[in-house]
C-alpha atoms as a PDB file:
ATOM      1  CA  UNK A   1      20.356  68.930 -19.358  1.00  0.00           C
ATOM      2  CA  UNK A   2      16.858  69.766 -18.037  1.00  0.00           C
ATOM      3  CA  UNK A   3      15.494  72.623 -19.983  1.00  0.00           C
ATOM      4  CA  UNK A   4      11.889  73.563 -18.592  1.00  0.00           C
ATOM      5  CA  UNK A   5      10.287  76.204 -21.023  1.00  0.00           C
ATOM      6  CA  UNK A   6      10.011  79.842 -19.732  1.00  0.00           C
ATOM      7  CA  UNK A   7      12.598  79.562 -16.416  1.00  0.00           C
ATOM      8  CA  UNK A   8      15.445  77.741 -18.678  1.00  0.00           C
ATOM      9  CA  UNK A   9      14.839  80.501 -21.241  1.00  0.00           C
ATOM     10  CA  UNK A  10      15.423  83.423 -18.314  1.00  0.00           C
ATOM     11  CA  UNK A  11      18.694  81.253 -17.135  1.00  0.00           C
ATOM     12  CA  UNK A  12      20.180  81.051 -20.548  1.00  0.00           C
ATOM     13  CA  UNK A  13      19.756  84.935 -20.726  1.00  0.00           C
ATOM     14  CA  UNK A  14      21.585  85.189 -17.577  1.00  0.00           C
ATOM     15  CA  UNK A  15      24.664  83.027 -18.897  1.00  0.00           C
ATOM     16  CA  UNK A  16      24.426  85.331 -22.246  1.00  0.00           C
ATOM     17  CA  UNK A  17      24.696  88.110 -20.484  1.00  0.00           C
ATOM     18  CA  UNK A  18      26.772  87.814 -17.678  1.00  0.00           C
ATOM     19  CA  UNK A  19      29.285  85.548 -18.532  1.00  0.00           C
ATOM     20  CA  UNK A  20      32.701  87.022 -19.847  1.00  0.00           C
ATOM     21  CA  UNK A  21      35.262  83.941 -20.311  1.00  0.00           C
ATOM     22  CA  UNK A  22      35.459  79.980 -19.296  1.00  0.00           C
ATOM     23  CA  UNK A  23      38.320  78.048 -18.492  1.00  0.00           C
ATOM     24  CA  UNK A  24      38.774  74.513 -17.293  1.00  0.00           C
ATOM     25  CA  UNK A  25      41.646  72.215 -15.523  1.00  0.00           C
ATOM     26  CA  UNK A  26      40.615  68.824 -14.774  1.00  0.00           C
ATOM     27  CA  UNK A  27      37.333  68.259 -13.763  1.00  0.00           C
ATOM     28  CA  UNK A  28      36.995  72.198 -12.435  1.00  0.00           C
ATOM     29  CA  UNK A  29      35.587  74.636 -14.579  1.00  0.00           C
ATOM     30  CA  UNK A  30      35.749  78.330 -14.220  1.00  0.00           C
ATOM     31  CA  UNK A  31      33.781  81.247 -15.103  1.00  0.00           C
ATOM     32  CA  UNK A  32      34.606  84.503 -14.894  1.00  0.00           C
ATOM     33  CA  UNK A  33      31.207  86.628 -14.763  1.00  0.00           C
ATOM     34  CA  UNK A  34      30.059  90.458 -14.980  1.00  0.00           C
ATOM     35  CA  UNK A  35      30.879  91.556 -10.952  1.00  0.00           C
ATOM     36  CA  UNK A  36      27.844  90.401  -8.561  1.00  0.00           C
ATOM     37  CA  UNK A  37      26.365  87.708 -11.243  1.00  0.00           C
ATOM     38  CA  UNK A  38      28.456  84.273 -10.178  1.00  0.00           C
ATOM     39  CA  UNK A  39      25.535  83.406  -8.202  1.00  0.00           C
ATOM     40  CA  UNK A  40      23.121  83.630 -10.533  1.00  0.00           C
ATOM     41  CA  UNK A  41      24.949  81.658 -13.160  1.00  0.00           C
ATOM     42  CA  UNK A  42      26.061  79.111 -10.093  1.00  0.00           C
ATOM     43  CA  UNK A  43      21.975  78.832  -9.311  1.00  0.00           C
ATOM     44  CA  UNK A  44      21.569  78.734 -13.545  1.00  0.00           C
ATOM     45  CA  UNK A  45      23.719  75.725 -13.463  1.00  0.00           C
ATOM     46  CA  UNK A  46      22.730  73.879 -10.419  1.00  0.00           C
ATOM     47  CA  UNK A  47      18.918  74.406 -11.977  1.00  0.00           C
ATOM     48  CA  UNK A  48      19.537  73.167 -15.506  1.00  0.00           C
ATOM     49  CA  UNK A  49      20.642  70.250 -14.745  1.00  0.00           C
ATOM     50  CA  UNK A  50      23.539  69.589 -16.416  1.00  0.00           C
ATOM     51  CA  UNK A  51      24.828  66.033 -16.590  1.00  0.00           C
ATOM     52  CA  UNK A  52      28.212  65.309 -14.749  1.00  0.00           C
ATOM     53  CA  UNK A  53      28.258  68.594 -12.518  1.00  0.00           C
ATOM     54  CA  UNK A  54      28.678  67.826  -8.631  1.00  0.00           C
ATOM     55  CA  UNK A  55      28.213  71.289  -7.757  1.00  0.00           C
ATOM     56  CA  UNK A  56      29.563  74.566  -7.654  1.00  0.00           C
ATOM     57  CA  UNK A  57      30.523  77.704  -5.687  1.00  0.00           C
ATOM     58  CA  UNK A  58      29.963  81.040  -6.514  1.00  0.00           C
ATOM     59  CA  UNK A  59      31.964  84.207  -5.575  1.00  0.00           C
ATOM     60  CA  UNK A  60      31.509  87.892  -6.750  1.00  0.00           C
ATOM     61  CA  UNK A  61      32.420  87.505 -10.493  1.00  0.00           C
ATOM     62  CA  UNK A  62      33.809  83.811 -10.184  1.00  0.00           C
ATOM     63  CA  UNK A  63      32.466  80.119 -10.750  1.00  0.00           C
ATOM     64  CA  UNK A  64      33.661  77.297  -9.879  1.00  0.00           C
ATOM     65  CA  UNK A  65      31.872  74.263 -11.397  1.00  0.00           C
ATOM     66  CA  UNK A  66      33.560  70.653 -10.196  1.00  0.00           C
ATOM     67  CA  UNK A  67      32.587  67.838 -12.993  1.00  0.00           C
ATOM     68  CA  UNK A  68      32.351  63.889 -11.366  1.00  0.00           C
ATOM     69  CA  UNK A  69      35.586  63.052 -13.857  1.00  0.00           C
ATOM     70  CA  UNK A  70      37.951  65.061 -15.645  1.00  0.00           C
ATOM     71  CA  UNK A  71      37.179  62.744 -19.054  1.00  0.00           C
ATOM     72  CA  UNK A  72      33.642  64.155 -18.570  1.00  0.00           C
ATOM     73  CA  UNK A  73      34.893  67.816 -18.943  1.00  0.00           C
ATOM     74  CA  UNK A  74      34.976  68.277 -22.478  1.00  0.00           C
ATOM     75  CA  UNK A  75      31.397  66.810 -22.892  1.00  0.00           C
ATOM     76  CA  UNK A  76      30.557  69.560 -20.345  1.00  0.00           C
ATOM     77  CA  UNK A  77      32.029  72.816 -21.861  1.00  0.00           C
ATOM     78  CA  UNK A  78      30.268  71.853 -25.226  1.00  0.00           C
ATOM     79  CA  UNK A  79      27.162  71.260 -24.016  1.00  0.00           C
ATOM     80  CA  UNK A  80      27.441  74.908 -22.147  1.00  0.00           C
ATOM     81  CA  UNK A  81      29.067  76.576 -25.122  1.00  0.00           C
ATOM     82  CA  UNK A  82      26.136  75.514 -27.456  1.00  0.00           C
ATOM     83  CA  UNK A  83      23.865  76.675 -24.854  1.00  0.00           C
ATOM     84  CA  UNK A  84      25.866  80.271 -24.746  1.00  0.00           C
ATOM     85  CA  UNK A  85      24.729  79.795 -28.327  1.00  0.00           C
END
């Protein structure tokens, strides 16, 4: 993951606050956010980095992060949960 001092530390206070549950299947992640904040945790993620994430798409309150394998997954979601702290 890519943490750059003070703009990481603003996008980890986004997840923190915004983010109310995370689910996977597969190599898709989901995560359900406060209403009108899935694009700022979509831009959080594309911006930090994170190892294994294609992409994702954003909705209202929904993300929908798509990991290169589905054995990469698990890495993934503990990675993000430590960050959620």
């Amino acid at each position: 993951m890519n943490m750059e001092g003070p703009v990481s530390d603003r996008f980890v206070n986004i997840f923190r606050e915004t983010i109310k549950s995370v689910d996977s299947s597969g190599n898709i992640v989901v995560v359900k956010t406060l209403s009108g904040c899935a694009n700022a945790a979509g831009e959080a993620i594309d911006s930090l980095g994170f190892p294994h994430v294609i992409g994702s798409v954003a909705g209202d309150n929904t993300l929908m992060i798509v990991i290169d394998d589905a054995d990469n997954t698990p890495k993934f979601l503990k990675e993000f949960n430590e960050m959620l702290g």
